[in-house]
PDB file of N, CA and C in Angstrom:
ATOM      1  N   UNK A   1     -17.499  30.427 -10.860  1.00  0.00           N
ATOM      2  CA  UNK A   1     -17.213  29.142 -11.476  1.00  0.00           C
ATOM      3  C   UNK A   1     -16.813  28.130 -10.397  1.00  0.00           C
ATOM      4  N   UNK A   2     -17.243  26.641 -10.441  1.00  0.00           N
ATOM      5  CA  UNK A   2     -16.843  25.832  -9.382  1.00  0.00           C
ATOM      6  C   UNK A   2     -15.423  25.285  -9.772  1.00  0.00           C
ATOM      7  N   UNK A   3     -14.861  25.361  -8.628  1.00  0.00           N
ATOM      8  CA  UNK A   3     -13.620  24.492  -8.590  1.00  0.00           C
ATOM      9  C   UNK A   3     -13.600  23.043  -8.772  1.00  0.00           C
ATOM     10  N   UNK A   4     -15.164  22.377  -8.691  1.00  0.00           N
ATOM     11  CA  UNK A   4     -15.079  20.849  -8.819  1.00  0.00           C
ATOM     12  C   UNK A   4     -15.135  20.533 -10.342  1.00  0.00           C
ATOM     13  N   UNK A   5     -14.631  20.587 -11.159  1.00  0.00           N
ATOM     14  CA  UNK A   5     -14.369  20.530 -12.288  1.00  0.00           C
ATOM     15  C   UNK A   5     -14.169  19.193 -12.470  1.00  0.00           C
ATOM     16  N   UNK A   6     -14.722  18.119 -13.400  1.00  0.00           N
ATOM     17  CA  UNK A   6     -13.993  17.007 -13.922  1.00  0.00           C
ATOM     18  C   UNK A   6     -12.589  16.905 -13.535  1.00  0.00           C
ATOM     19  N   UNK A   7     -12.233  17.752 -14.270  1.00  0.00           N
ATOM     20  CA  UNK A   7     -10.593  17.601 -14.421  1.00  0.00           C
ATOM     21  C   UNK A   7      -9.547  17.392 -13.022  1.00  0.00           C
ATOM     22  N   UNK A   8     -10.209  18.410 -11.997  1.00  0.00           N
ATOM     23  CA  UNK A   8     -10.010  18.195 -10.810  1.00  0.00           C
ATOM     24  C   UNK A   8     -10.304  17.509  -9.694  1.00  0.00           C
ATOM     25  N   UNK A   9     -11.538  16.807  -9.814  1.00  0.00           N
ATOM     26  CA  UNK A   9     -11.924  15.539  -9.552  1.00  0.00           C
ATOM     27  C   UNK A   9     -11.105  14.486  -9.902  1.00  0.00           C
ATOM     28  N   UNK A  10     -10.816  14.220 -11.262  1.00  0.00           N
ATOM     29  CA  UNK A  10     -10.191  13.276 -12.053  1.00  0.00           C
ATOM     30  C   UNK A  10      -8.440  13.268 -11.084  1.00  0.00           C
ATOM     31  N   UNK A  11      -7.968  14.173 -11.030  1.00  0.00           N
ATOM     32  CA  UNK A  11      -6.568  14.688 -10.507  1.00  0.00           C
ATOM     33  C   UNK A  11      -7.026  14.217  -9.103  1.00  0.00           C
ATOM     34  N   UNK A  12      -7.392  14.661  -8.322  1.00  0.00           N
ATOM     35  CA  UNK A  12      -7.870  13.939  -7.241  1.00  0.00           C
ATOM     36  C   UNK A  12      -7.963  12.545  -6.459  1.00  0.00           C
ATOM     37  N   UNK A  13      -9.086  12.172  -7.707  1.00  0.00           N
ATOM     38  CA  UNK A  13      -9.052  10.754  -7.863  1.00  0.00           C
ATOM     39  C   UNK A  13      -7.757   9.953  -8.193  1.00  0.00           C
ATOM     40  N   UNK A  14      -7.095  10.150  -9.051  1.00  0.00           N
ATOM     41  CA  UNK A  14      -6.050   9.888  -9.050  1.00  0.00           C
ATOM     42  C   UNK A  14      -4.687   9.634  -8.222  1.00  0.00           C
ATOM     43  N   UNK A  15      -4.766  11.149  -7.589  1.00  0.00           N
ATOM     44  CA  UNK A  15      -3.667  11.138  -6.174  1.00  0.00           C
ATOM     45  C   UNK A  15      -4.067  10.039  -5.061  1.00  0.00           C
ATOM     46  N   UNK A  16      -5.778  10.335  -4.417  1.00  0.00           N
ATOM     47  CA  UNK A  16      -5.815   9.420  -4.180  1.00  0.00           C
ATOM     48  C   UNK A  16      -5.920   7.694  -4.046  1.00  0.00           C
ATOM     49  N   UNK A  17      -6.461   7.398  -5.073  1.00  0.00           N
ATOM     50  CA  UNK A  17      -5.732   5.992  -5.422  1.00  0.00           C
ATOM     51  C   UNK A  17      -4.317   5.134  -5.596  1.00  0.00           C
ATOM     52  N   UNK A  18      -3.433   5.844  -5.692  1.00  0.00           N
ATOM     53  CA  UNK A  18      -1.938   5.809  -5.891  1.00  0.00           C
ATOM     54  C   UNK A  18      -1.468   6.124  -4.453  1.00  0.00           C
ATOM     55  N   UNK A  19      -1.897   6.967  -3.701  1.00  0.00           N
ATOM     56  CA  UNK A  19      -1.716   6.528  -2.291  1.00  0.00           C
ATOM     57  C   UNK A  19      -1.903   5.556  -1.905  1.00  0.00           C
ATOM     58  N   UNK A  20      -3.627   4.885  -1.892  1.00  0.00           N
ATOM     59  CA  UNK A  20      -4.286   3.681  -1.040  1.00  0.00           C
ATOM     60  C   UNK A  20      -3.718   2.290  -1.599  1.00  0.00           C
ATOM     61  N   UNK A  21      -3.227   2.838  -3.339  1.00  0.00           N
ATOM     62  CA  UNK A  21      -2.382   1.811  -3.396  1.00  0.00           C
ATOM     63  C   UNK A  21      -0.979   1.291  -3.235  1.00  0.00           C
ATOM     64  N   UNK A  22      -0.069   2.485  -2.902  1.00  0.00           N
ATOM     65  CA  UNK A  22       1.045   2.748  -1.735  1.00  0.00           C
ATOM     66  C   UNK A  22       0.803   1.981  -0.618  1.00  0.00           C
ATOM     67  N   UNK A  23      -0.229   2.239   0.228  1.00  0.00           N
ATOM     68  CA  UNK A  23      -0.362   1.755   1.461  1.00  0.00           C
ATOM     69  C   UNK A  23      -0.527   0.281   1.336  1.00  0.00           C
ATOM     70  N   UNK A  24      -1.423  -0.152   0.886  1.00  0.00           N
ATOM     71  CA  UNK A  24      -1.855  -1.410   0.544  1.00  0.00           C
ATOM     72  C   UNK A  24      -0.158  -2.136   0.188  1.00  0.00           C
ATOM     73  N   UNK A  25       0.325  -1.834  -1.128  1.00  0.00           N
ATOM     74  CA  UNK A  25       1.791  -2.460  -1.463  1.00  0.00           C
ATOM     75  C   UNK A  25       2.760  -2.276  -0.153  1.00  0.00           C
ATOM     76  N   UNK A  26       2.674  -1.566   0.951  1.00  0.00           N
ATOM     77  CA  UNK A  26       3.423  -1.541   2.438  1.00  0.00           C
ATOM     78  C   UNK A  26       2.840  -2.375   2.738  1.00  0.00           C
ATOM     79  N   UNK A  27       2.025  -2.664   3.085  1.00  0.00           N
ATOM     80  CA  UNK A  27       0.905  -3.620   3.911  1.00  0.00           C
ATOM     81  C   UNK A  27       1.630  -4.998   3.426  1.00  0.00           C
ATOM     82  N   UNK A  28       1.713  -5.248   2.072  1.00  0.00           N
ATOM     83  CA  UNK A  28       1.870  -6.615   1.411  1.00  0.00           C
ATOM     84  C   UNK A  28       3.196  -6.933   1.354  1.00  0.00           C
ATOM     85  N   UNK A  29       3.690  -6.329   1.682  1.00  0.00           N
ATOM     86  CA  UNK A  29       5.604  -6.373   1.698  1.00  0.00           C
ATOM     87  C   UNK A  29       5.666  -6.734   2.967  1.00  0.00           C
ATOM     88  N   UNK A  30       5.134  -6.118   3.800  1.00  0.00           N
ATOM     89  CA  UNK A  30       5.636  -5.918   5.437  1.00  0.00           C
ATOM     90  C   UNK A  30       5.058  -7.252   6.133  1.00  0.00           C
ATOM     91  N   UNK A  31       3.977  -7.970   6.050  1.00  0.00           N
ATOM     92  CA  UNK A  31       3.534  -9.384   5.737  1.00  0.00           C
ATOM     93  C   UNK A  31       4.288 -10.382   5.264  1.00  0.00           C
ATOM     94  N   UNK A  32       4.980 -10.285   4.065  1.00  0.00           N
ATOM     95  CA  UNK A  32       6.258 -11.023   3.576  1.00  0.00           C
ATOM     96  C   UNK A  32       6.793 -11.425   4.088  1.00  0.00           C
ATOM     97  N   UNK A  33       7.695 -10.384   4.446  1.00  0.00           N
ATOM     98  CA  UNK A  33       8.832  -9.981   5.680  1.00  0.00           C
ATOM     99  C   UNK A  33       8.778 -10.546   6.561  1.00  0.00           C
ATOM    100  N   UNK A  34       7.610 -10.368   7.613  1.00  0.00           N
ATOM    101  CA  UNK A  34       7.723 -10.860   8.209  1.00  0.00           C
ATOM    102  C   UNK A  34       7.012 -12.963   8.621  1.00  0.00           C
ATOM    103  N   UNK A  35       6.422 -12.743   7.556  1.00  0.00           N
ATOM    104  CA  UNK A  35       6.314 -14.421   7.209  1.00  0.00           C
ATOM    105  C   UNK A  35       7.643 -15.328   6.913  1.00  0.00           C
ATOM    106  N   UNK A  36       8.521 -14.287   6.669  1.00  0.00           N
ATOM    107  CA  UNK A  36      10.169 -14.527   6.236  1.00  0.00           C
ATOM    108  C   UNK A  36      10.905 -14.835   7.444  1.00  0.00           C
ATOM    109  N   UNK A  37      10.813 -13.720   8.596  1.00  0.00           N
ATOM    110  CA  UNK A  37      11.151 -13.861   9.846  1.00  0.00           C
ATOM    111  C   UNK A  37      10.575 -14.872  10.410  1.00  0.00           C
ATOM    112  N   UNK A  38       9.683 -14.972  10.423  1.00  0.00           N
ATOM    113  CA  UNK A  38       9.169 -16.525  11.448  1.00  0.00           C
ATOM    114  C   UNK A  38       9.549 -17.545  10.975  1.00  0.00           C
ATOM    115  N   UNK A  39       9.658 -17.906   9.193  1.00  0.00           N
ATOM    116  CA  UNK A  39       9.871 -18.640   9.023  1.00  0.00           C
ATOM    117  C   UNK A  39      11.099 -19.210   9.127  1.00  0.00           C
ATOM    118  N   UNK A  40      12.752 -18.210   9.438  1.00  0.00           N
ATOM    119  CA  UNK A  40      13.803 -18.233   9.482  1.00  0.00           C
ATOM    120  C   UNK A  40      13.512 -18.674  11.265  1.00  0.00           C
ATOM    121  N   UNK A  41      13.005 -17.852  12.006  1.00  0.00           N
ATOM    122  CA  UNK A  41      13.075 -18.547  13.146  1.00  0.00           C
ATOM    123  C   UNK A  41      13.016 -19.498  13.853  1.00  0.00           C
ATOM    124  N   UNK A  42      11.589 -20.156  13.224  1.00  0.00           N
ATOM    125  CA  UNK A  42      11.606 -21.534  13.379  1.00  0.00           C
ATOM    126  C   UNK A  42      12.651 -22.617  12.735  1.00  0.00           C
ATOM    127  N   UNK A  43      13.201 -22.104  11.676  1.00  0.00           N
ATOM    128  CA  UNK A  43      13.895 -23.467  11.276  1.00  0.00           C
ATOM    129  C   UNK A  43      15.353 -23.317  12.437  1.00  0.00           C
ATOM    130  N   UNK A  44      15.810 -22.325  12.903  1.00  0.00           N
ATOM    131  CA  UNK A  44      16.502 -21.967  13.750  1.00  0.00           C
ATOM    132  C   UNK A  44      16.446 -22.519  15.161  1.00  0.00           C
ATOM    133  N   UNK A  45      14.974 -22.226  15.475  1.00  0.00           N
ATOM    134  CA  UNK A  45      14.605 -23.087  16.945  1.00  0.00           C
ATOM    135  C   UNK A  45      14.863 -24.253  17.067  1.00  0.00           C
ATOM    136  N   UNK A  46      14.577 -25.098  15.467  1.00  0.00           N
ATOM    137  CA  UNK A  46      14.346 -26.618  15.724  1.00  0.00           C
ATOM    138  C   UNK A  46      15.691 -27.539  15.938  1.00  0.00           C
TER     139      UNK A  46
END
């Protein structure tokens, strides 16, 4: 019997998407942040 089963595909699919969309939501925070930092810096410099 194969192990690629729907079901395990499906489970799969799943884990991985919820990762890439983990990463992605780091990605978009950490951008923020630091759009936050520059922007605190500059008003600081001036």
């Amino acid at each position: 019997m194969s192990r690629n089963t729907d079901k395990n595909i499906k489970k799969h699919n799943d884990k991985l998407h919820k990762e890439q969309a983990k990463a992605k939501q780091a990605a978009v925070t950490r951008k923020e942040k630091l759009k936050e930092i520059v922007k605190k810096f500059n008003e600081s410099k001036e």
